[in-house]
Each structure stands twice: as C-alpha cells, then as structure tokens.
ModelCIF file with pLDDT and N, C-alpha, C, O atoms, coordinates in Angstrom:
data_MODEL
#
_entry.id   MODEL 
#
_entity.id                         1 
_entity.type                       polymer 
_entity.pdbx_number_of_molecules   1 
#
_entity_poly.entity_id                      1 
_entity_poly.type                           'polypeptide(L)' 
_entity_poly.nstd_linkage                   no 
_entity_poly.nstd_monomer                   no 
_entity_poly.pdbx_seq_one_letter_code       
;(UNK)(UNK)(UNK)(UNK)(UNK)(UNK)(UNK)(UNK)(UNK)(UNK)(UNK)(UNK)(UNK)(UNK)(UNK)(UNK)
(UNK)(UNK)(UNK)(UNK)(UNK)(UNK)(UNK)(UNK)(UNK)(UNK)(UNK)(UNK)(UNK)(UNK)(UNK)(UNK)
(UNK)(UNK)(UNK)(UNK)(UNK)(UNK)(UNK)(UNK)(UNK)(UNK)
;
_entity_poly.pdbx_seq_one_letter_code_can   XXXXXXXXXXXXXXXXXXXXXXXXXXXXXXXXXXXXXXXXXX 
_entity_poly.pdbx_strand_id                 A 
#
loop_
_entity_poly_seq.entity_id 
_entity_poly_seq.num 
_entity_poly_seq.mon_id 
_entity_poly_seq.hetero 
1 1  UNK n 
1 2  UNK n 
1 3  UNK n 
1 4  UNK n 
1 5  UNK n 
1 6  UNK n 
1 7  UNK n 
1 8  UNK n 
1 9  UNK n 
1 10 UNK n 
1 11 UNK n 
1 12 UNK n 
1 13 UNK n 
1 14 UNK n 
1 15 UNK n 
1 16 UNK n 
1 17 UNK n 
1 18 UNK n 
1 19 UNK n 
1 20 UNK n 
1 21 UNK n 
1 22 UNK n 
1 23 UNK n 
1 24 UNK n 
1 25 UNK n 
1 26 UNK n 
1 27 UNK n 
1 28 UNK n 
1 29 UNK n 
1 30 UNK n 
1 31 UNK n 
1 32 UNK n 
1 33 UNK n 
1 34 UNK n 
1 35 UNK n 
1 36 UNK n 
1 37 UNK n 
1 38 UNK n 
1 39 UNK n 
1 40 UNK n 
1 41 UNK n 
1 42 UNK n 
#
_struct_asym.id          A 
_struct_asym.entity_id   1 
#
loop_
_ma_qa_metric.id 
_ma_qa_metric.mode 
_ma_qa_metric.name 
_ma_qa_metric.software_group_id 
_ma_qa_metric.type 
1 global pLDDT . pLDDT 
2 local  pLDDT . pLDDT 
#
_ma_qa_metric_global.metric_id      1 
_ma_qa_metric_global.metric_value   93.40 
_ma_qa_metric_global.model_id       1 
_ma_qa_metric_global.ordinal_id     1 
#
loop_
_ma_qa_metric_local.label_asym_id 
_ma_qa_metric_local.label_comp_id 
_ma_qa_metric_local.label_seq_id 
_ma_qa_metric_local.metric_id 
_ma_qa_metric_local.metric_value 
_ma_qa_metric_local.model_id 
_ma_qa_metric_local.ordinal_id 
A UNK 1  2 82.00 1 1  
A UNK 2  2 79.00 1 2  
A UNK 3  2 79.00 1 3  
A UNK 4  2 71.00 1 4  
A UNK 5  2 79.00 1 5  
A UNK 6  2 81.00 1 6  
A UNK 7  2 82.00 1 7  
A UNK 8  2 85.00 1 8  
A UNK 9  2 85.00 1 9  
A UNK 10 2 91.00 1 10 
A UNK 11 2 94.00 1 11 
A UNK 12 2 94.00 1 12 
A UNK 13 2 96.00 1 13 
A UNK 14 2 96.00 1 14 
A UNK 15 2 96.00 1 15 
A UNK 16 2 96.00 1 16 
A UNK 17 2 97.00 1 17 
A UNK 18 2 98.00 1 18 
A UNK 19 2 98.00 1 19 
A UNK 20 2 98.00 1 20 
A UNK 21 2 98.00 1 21 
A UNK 22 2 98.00 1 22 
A UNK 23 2 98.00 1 23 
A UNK 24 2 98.00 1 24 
A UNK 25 2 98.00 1 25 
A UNK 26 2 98.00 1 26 
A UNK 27 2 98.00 1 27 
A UNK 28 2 98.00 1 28 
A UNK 29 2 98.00 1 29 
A UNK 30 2 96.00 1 30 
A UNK 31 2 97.00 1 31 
A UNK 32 2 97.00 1 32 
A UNK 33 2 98.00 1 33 
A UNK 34 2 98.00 1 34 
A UNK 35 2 98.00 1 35 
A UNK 36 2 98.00 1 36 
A UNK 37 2 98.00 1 37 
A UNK 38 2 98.00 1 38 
A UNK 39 2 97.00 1 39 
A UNK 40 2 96.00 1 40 
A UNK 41 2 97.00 1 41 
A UNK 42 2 96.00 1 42 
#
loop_
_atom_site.group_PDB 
_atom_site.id 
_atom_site.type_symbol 
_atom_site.label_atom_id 
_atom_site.label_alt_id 
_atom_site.label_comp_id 
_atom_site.label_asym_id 
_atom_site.label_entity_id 
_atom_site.label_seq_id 
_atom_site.pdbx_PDB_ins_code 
_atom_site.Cartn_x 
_atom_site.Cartn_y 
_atom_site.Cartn_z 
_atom_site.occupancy 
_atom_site.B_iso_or_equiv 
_atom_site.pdbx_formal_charge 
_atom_site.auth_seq_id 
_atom_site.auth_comp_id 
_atom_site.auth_asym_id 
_atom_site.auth_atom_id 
_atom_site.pdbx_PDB_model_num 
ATOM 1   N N  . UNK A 1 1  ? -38.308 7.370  -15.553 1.00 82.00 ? 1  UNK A N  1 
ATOM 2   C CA . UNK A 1 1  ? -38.469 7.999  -16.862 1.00 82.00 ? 1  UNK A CA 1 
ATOM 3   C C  . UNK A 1 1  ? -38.637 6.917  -17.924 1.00 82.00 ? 1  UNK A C  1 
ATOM 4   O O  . UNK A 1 1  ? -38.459 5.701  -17.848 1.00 82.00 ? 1  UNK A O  1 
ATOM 5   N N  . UNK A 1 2  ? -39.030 7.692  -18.938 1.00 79.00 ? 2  UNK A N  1 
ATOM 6   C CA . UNK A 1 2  ? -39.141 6.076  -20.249 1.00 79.00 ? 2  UNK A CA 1 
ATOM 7   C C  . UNK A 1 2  ? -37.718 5.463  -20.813 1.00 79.00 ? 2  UNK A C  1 
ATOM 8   O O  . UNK A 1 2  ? -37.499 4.313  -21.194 1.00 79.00 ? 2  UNK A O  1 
ATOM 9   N N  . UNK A 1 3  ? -36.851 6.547  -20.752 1.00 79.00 ? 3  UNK A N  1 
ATOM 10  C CA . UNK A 1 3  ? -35.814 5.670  -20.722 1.00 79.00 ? 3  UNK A CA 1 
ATOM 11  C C  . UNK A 1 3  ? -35.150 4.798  -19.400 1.00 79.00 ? 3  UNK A C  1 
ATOM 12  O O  . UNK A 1 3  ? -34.344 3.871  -19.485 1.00 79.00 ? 3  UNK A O  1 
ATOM 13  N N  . UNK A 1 4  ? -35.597 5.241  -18.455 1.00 71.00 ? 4  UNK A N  1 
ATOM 14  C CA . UNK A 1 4  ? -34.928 4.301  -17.321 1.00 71.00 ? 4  UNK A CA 1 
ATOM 15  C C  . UNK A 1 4  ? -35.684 3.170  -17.479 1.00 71.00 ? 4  UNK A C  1 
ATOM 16  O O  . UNK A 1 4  ? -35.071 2.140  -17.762 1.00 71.00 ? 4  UNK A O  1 
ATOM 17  N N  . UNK A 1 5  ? -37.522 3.098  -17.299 1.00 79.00 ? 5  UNK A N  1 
ATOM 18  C CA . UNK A 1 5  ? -38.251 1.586  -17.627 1.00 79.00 ? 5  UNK A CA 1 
ATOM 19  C C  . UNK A 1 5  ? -37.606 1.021  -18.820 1.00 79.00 ? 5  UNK A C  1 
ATOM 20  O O  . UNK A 1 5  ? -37.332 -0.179 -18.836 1.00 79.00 ? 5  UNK A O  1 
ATOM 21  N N  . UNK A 1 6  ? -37.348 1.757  -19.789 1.00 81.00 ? 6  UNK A N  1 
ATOM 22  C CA . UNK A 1 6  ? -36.680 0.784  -20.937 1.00 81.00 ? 6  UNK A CA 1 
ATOM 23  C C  . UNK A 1 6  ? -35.154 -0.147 -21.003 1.00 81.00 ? 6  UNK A C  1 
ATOM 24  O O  . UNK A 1 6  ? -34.761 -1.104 -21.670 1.00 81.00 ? 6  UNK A O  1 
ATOM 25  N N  . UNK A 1 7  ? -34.612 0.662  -19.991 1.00 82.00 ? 7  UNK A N  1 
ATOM 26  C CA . UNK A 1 7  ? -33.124 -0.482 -19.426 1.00 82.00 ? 7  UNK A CA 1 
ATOM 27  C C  . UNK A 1 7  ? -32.581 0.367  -18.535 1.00 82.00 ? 7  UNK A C  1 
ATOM 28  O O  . UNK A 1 7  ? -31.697 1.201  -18.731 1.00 82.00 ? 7  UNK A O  1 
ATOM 29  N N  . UNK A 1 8  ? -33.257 0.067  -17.376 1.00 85.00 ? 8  UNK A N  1 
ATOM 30  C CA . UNK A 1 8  ? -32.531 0.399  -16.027 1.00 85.00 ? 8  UNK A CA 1 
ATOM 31  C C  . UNK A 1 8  ? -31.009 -0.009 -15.923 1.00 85.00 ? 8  UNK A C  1 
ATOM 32  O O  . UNK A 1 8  ? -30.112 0.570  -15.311 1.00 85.00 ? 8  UNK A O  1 
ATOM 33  N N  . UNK A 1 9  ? -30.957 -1.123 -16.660 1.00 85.00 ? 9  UNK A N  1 
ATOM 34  C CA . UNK A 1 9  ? -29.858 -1.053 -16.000 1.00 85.00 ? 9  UNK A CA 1 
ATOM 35  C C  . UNK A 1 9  ? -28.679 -1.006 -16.651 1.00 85.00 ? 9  UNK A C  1 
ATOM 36  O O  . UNK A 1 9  ? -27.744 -1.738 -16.324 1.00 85.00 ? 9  UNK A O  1 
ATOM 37  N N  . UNK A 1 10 ? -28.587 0.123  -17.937 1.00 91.00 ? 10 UNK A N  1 
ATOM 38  C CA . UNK A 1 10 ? -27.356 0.646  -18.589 1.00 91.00 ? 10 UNK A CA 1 
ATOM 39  C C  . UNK A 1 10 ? -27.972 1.812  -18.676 1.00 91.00 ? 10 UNK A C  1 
ATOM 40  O O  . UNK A 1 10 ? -28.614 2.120  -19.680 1.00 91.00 ? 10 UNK A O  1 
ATOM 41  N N  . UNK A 1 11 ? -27.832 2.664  -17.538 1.00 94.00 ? 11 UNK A N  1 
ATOM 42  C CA . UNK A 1 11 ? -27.932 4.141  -17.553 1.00 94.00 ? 11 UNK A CA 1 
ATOM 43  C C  . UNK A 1 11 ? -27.061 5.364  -17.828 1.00 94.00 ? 11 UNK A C  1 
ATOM 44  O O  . UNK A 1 11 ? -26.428 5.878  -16.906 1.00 94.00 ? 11 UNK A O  1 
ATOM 45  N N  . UNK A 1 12 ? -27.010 5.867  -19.136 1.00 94.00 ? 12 UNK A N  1 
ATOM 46  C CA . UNK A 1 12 ? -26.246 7.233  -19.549 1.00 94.00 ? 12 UNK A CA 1 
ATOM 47  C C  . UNK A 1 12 ? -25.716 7.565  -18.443 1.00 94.00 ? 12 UNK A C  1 
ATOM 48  O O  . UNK A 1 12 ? -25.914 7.195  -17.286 1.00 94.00 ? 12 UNK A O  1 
ATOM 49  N N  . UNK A 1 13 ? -24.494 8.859  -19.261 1.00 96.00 ? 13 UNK A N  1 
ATOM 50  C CA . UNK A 1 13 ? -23.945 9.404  -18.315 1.00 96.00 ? 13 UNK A CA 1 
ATOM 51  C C  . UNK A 1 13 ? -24.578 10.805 -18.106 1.00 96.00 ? 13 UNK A C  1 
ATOM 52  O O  . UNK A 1 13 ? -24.843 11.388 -19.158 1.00 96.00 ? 13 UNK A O  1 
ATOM 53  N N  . UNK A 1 14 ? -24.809 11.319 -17.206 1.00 96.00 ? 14 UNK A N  1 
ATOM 54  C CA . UNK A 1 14 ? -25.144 12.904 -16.899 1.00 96.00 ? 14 UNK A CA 1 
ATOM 55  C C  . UNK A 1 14 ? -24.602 14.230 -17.746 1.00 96.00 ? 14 UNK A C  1 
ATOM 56  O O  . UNK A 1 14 ? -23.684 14.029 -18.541 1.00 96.00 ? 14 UNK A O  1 
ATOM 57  N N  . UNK A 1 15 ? -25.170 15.668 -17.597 1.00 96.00 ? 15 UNK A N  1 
ATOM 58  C CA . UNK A 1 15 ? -24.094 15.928 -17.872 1.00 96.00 ? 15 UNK A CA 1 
ATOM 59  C C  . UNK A 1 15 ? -23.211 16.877 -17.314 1.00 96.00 ? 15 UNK A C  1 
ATOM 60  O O  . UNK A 1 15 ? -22.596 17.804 -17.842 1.00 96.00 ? 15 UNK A O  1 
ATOM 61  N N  . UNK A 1 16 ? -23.266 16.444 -16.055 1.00 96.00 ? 16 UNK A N  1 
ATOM 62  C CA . UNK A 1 16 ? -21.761 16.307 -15.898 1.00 96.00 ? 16 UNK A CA 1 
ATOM 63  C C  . UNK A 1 16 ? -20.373 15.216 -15.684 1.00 96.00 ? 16 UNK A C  1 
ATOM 64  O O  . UNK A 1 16 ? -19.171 15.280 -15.427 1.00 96.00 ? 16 UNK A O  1 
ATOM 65  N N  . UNK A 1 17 ? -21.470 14.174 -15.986 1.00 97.00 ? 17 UNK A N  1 
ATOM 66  C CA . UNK A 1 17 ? -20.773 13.063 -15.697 1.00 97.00 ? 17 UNK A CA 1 
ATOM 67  C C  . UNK A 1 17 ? -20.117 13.574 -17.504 1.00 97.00 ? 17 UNK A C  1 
ATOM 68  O O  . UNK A 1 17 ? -18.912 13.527 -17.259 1.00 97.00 ? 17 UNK A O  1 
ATOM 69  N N  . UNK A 1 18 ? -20.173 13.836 -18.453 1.00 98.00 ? 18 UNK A N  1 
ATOM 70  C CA . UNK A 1 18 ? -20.228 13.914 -19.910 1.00 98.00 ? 18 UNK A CA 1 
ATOM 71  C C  . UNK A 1 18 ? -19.080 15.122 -19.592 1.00 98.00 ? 18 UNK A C  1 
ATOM 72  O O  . UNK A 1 18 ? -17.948 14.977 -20.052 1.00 98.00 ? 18 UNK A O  1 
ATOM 73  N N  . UNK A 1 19 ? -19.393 16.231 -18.849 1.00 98.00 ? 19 UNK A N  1 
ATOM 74  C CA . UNK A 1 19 ? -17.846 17.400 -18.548 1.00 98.00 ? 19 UNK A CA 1 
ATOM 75  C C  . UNK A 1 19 ? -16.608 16.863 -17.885 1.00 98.00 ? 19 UNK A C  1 
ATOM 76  O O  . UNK A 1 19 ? -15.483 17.297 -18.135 1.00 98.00 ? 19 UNK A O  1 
ATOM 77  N N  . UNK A 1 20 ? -16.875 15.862 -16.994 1.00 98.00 ? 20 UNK A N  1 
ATOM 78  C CA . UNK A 1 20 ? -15.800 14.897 -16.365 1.00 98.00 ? 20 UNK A CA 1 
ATOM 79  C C  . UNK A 1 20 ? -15.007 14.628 -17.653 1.00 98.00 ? 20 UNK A C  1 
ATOM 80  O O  . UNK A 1 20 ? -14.020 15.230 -18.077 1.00 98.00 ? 20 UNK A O  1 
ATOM 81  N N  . UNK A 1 21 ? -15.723 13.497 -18.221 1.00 98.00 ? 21 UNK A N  1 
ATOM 82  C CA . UNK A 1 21 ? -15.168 12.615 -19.115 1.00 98.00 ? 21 UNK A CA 1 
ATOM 83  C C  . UNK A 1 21 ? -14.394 13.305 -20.659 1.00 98.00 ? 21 UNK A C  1 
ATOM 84  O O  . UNK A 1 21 ? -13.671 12.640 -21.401 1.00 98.00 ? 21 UNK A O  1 
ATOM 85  N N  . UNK A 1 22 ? -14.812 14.949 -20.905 1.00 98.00 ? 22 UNK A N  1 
ATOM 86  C CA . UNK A 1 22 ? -14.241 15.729 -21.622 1.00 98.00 ? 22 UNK A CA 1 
ATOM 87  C C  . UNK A 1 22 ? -12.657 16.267 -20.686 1.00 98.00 ? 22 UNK A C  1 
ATOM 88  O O  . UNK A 1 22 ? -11.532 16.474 -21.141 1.00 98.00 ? 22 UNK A O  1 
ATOM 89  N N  . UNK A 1 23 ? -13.054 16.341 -19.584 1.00 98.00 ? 23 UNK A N  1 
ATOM 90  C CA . UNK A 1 23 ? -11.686 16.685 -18.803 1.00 98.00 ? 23 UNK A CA 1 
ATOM 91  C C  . UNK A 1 23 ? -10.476 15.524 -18.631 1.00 98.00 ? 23 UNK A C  1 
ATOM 92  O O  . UNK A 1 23 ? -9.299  15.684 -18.306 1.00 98.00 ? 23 UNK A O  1 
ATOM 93  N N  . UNK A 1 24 ? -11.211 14.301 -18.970 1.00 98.00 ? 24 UNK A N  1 
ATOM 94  C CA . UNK A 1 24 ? -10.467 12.987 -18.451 1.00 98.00 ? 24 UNK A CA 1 
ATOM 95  C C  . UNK A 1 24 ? -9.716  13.200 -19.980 1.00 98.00 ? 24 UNK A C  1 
ATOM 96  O O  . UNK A 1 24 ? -8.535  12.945 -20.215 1.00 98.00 ? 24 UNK A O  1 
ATOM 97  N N  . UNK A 1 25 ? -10.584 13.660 -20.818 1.00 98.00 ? 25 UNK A N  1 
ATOM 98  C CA . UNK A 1 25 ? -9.699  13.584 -22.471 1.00 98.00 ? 25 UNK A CA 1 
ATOM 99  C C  . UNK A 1 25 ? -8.533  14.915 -22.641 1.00 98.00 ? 25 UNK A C  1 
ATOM 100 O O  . UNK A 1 25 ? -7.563  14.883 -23.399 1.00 98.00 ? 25 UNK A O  1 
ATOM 101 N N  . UNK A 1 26 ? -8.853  15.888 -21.871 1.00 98.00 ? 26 UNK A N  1 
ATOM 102 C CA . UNK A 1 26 ? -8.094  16.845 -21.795 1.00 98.00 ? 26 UNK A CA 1 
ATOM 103 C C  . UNK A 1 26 ? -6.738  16.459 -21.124 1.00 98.00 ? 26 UNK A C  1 
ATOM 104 O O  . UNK A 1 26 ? -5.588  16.590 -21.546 1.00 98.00 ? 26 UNK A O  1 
ATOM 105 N N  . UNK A 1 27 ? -7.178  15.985 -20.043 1.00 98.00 ? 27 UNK A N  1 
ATOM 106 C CA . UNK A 1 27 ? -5.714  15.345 -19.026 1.00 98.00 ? 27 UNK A CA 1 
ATOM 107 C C  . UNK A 1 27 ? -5.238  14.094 -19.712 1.00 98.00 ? 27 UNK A C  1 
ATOM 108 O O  . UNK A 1 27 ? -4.104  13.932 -19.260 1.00 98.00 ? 27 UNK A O  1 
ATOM 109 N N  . UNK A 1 28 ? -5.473  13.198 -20.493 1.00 98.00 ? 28 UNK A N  1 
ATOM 110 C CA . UNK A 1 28 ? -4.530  12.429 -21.161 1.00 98.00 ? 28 UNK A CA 1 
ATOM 111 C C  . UNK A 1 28 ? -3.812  12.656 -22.419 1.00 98.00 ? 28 UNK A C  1 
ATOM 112 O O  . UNK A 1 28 ? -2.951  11.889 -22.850 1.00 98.00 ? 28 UNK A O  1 
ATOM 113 N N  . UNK A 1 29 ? -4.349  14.169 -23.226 1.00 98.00 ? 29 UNK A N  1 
ATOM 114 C CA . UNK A 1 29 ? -3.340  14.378 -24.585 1.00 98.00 ? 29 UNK A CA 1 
ATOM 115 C C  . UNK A 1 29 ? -2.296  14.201 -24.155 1.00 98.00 ? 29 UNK A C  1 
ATOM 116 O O  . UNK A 1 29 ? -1.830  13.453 -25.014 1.00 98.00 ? 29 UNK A O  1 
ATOM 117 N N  . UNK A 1 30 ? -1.359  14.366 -23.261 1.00 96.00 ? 30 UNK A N  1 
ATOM 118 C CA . UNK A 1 30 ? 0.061   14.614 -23.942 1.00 96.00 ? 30 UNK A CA 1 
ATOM 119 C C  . UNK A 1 30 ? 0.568   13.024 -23.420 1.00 96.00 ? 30 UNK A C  1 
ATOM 120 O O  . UNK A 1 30 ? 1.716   12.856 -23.006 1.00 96.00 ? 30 UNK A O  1 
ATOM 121 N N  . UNK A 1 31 ? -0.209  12.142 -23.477 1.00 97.00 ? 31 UNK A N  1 
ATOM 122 C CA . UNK A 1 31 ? 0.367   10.576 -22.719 1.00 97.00 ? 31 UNK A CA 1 
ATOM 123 C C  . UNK A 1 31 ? 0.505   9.620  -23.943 1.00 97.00 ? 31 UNK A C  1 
ATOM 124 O O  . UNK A 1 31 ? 0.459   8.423  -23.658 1.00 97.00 ? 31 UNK A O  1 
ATOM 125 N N  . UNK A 1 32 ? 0.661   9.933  -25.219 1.00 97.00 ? 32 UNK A N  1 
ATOM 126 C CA . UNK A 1 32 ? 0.862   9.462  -26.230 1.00 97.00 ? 32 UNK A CA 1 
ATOM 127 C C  . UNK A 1 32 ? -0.177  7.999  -26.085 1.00 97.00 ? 32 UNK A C  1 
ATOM 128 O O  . UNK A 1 32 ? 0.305   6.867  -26.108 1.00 97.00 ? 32 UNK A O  1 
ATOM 129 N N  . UNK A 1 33 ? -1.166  8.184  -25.984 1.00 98.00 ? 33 UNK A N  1 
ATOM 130 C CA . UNK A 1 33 ? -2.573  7.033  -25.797 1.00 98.00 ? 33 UNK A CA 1 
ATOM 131 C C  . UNK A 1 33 ? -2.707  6.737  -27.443 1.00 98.00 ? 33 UNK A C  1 
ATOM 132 O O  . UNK A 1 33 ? -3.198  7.542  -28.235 1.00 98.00 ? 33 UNK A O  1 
ATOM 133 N N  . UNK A 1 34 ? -2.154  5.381  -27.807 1.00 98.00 ? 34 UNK A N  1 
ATOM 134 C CA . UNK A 1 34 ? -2.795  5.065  -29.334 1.00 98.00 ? 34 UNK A CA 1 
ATOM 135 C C  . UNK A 1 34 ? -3.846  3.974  -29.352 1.00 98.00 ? 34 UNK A C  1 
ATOM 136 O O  . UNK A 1 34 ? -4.132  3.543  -30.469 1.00 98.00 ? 34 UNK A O  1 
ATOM 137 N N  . UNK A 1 35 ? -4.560  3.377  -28.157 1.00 98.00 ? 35 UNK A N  1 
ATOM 138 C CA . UNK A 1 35 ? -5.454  2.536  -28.011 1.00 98.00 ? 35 UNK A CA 1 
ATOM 139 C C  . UNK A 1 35 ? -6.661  3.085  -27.134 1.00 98.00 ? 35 UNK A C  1 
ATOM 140 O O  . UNK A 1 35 ? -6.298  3.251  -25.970 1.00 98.00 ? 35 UNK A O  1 
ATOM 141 N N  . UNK A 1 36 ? -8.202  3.465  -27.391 1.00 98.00 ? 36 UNK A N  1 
ATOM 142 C CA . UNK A 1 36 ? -8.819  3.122  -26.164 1.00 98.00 ? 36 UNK A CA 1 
ATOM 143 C C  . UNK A 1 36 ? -9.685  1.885  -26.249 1.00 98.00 ? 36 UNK A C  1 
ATOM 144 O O  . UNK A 1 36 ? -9.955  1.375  -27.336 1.00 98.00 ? 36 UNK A O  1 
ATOM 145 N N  . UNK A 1 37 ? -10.234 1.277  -24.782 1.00 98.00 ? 37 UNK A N  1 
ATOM 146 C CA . UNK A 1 37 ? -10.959 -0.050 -25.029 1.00 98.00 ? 37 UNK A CA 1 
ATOM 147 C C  . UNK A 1 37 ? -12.212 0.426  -24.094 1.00 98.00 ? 37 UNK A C  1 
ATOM 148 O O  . UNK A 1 37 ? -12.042 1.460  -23.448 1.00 98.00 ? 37 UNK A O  1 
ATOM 149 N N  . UNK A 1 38 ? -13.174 -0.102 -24.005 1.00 98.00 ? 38 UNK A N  1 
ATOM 150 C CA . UNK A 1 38 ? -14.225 0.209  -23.504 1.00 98.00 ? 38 UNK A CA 1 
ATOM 151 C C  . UNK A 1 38 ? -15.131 -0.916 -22.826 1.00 98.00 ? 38 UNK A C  1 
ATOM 152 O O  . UNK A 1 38 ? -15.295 -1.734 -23.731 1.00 98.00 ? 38 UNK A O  1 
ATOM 153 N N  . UNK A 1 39 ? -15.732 -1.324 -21.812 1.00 97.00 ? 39 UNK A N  1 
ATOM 154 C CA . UNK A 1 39 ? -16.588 -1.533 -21.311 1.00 97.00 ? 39 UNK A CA 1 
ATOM 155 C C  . UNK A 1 39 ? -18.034 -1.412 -22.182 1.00 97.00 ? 39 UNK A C  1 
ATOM 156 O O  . UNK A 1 39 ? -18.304 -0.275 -22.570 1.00 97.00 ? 39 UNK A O  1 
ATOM 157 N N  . UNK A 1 40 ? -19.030 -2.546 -22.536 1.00 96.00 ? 40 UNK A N  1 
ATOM 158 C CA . UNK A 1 40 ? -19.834 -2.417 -22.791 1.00 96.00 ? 40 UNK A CA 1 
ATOM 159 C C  . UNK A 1 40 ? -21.197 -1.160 -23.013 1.00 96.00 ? 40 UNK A C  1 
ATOM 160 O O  . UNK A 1 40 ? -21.722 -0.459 -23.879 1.00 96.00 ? 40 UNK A O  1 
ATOM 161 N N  . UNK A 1 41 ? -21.271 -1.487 -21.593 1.00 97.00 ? 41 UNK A N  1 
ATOM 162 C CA . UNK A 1 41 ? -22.295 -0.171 -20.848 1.00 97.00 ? 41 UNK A CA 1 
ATOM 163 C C  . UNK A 1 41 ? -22.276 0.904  -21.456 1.00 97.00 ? 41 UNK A C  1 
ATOM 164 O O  . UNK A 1 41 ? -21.097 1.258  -21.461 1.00 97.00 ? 41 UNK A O  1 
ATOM 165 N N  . UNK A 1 42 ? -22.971 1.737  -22.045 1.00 96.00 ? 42 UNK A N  1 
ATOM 166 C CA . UNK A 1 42 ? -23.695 2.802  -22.003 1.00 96.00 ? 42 UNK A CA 1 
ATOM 167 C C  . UNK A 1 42 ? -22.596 3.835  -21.838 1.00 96.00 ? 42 UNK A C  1 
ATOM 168 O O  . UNK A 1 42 ? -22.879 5.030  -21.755 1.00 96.00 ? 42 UNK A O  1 
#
C-alpha cells in the first residue's frame, strides 16, 4: 500500500490491534498508573 512503500518499517496498529490496546487501558484503571513511557514506533 502507499503507506507501507512509504515506511515499511513502522507499521500502524490494526484495528483490532487498536480494540486490544483500548482493553489493555480498561484492565489497568484501577492500578493507580501515574506514568506511561513509550517506544518510538508507530
């Protein structure tokens, strides 16, 4: 696709990879999280 020729190699997340990562936020409210850090990538 034109975005994959344009940087293969930091490819978005799906979406469901995007419903995961709403569930990953659901399962950590009650863990009193006051920092997140992130990885570069996409």
């Amino acid at each position: 696709s034109p975005e994959g020729r344009l940087d293969p190699y930091d490819p978005p997340l799906t979406a469901r990879g995007f419903q995961q990562a709403h569930e990953l936020g659901l399962r950590l409210q009650e863990e009193n999280i006051t920092q997140i850090y992130s990885s570069p990538f996409i």
